[in-house]
N, C-alpha and C. Protein backbone atom coordinates (compact mmCIF):
# COMPACT_ATOMS: atom_id res chain seq x y z
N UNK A 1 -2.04 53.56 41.24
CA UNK A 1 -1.47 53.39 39.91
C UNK A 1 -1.43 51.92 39.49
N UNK A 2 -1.52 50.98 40.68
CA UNK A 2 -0.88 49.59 40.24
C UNK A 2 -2.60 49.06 39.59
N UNK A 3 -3.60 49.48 40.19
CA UNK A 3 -5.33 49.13 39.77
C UNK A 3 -5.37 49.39 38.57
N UNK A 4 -4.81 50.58 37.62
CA UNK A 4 -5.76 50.91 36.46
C UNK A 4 -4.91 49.96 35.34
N UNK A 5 -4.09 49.23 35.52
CA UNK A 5 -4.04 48.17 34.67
C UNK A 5 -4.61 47.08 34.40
N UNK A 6 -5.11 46.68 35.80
CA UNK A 6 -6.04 45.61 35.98
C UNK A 6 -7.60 45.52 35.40
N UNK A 7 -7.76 47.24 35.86
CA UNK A 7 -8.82 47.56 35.12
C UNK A 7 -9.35 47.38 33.95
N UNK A 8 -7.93 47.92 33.16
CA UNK A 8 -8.16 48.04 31.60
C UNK A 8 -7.80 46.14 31.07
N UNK A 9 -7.35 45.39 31.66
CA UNK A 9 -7.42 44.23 31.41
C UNK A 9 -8.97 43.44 31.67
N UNK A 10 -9.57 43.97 32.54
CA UNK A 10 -10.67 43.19 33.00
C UNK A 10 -11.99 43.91 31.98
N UNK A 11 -11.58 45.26 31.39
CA UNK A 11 -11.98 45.96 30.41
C UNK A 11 -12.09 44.94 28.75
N UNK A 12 -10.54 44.96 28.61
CA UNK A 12 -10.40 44.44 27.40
C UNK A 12 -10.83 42.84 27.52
N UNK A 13 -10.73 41.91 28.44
CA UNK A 13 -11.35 40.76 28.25
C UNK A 13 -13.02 40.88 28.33
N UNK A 14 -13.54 41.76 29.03
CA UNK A 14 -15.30 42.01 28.47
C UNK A 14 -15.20 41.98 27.65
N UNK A 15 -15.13 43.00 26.91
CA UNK A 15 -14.92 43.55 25.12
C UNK A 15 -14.81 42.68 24.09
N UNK A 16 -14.03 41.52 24.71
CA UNK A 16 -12.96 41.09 23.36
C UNK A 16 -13.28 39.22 23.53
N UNK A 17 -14.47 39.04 25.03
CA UNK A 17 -14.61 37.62 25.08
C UNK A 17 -15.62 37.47 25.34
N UNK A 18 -16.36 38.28 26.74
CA UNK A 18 -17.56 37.52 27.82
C UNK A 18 -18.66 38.51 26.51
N UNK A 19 -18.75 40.06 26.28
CA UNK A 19 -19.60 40.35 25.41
C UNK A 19 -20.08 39.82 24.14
N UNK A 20 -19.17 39.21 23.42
CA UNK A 20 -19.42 38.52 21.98
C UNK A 20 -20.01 37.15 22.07
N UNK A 21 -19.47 36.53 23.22
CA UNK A 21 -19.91 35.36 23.86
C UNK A 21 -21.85 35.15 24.08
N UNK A 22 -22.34 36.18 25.43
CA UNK A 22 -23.48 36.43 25.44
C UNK A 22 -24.02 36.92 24.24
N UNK A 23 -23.70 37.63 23.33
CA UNK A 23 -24.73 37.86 22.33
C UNK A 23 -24.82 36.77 21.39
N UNK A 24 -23.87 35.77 20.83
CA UNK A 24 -24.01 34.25 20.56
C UNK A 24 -25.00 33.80 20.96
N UNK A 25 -24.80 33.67 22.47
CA UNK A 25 -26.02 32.59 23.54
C UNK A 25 -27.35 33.63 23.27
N UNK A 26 -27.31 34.55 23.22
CA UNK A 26 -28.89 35.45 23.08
C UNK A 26 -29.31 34.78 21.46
N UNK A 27 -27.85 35.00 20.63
CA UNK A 27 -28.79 34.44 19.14
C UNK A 27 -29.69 32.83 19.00
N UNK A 28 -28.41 31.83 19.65
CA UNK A 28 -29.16 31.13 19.52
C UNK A 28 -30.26 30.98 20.31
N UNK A 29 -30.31 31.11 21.53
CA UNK A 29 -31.95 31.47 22.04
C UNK A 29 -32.90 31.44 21.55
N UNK A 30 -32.76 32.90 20.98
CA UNK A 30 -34.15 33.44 19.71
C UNK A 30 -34.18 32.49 18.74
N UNK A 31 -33.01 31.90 18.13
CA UNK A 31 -33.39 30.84 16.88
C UNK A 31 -34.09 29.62 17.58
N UNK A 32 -33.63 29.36 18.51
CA UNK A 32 -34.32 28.41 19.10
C UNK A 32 -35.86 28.46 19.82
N UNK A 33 -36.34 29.30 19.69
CA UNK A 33 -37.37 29.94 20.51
C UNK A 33 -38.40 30.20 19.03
N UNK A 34 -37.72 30.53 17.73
CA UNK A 34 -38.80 30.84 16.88
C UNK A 34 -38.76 29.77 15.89
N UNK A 35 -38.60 28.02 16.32
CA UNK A 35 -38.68 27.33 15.40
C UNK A 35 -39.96 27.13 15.57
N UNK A 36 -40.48 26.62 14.14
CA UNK A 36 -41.82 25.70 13.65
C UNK A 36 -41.64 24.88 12.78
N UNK A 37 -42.80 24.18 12.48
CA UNK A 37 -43.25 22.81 12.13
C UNK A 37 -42.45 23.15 10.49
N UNK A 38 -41.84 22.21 10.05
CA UNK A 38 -42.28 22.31 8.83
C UNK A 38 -40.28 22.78 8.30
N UNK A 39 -39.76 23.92 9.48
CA UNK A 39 -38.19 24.70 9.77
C UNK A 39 -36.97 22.99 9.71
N UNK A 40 -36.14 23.45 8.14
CA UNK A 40 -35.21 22.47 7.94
C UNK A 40 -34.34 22.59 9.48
N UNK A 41 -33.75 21.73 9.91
CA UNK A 41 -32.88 22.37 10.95
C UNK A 41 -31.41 21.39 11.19
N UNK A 42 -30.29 21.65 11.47
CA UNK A 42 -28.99 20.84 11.48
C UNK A 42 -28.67 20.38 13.55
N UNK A 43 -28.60 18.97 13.46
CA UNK A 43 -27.93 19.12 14.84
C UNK A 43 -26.39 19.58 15.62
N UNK A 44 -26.45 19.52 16.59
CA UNK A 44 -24.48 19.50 16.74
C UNK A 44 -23.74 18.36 16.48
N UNK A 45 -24.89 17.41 16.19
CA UNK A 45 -24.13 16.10 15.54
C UNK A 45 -23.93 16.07 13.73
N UNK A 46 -24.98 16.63 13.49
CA UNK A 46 -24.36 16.75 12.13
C UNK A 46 -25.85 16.26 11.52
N UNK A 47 -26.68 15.85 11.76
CA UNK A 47 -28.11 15.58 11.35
C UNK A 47 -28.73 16.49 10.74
N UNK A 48 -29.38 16.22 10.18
CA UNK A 48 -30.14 16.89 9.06
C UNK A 48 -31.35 16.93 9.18
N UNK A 49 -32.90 17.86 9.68
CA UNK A 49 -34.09 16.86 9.17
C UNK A 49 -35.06 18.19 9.42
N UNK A 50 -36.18 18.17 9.22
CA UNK A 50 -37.38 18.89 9.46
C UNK A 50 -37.90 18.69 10.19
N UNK A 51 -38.42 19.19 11.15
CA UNK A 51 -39.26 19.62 12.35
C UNK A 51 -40.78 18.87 11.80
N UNK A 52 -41.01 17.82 13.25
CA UNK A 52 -42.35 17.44 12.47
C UNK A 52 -43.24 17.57 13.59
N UNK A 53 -42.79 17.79 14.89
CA UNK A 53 -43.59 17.68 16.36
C UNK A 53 -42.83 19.02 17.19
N UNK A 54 -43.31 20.05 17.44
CA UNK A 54 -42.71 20.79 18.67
C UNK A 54 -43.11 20.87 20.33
N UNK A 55 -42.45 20.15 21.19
CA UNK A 55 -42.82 20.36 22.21
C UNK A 55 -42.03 21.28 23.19
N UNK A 56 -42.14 21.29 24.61
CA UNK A 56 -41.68 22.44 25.21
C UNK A 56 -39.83 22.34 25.08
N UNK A 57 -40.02 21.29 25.47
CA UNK A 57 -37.89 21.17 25.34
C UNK A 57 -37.66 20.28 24.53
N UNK A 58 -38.04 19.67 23.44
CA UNK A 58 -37.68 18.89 22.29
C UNK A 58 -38.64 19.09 21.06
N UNK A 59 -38.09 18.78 20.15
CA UNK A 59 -38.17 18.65 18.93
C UNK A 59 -38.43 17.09 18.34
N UNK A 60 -39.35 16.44 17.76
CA UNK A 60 -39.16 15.38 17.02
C UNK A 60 -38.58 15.80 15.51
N UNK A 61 -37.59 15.91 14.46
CA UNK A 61 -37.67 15.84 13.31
C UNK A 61 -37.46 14.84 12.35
N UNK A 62 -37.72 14.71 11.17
CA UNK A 62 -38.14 13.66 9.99
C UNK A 62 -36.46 13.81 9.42
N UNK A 63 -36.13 12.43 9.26
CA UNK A 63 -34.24 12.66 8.67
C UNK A 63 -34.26 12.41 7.32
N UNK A 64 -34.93 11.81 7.11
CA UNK A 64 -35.14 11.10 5.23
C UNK A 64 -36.16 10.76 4.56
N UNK A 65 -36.32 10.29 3.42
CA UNK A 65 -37.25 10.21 2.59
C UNK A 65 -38.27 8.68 3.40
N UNK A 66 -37.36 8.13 4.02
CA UNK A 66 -38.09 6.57 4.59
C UNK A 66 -38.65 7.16 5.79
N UNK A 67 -39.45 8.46 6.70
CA UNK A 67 -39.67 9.26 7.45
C UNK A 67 -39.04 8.64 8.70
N UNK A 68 -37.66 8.40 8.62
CA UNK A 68 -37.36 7.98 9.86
C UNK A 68 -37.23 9.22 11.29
N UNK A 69 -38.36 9.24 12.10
CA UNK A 69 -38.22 10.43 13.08
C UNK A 69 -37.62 10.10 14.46
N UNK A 70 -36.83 11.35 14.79
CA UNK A 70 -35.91 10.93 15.91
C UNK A 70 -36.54 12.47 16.74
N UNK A 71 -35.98 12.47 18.04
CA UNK A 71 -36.89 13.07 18.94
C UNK A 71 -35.41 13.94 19.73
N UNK A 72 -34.99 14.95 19.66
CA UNK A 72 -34.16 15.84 20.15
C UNK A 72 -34.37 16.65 21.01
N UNK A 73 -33.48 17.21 22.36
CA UNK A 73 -33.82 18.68 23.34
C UNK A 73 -33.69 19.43 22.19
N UNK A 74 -33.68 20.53 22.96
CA UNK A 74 -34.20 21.87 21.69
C UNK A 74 -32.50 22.29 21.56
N UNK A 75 -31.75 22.27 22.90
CA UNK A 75 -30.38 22.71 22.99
C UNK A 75 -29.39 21.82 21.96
N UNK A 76 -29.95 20.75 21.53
CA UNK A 76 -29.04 19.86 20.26
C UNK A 76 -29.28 20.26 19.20
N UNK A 77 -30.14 21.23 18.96
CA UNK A 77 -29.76 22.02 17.60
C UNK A 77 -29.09 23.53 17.47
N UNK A 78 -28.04 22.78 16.30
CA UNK A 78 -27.12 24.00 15.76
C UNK A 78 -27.64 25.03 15.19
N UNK A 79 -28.37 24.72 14.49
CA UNK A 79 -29.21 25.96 13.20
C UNK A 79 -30.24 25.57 12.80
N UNK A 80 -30.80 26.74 12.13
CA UNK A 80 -31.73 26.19 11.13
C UNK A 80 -30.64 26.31 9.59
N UNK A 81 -31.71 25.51 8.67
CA UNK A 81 -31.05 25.74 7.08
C UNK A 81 -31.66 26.99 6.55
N UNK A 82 -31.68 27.46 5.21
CA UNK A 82 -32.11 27.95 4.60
C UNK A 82 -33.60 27.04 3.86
N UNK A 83 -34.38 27.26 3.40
CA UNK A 83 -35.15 26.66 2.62
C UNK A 83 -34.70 26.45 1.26
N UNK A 84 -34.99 24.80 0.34
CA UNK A 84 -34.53 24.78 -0.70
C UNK A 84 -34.58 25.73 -1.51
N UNK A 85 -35.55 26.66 -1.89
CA UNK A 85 -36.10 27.55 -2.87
C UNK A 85 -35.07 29.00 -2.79
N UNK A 86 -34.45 29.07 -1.38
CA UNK A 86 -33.72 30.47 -1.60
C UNK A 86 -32.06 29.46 -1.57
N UNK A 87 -31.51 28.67 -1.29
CA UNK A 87 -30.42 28.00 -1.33
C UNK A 87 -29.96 27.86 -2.92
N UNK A 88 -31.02 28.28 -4.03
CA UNK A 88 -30.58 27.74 -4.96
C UNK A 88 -30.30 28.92 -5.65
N UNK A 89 -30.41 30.04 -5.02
CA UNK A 89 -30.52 31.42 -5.40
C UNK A 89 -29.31 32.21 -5.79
């Protein structure tokens, strides 16, 4: 009798932490796995820029109009953006 509480606790923290968790880490994965050349993208620092070089574990992207390019792991990016054309939508 004293186990099936434990149970249902070790139940409800799957459920409610470690499951929502892994499917996060699976999303960004795939986002990270289907960037290309050309894909606006944001860092965890807060950077802004387009993808101008893809290699196996980094990214070079372009930050501004003066093409200043900086060279990132693939794991320092947060997202991609939307493209201007549907952002304005």
């Amino acid at each position: 009798m004293t186990v099936l509480p434990f149970v249902l606790l070790i139940a409800v923290f799957y459920f409610m932490m470690i499951r929502p968790e892994n499917k996060r880490k699976k999303a960004e994965e795939k986002m990270r796995s289907e960037l290309a050349v050309g894909d606006e993208i944001t860092t965890i620092g807060g950077l802004v820029g387009t993808i101008c070089t893809l290699k196996e574990d980094t990214v070079v992207i372009e930050t501004s109009a003066d093409r200043v390019r900086v060279e990132f792991t693939k794991t320092a990016i947060a997202g991609k953006r939307a493209p201007a054309s549907e952002e304005k939508k």
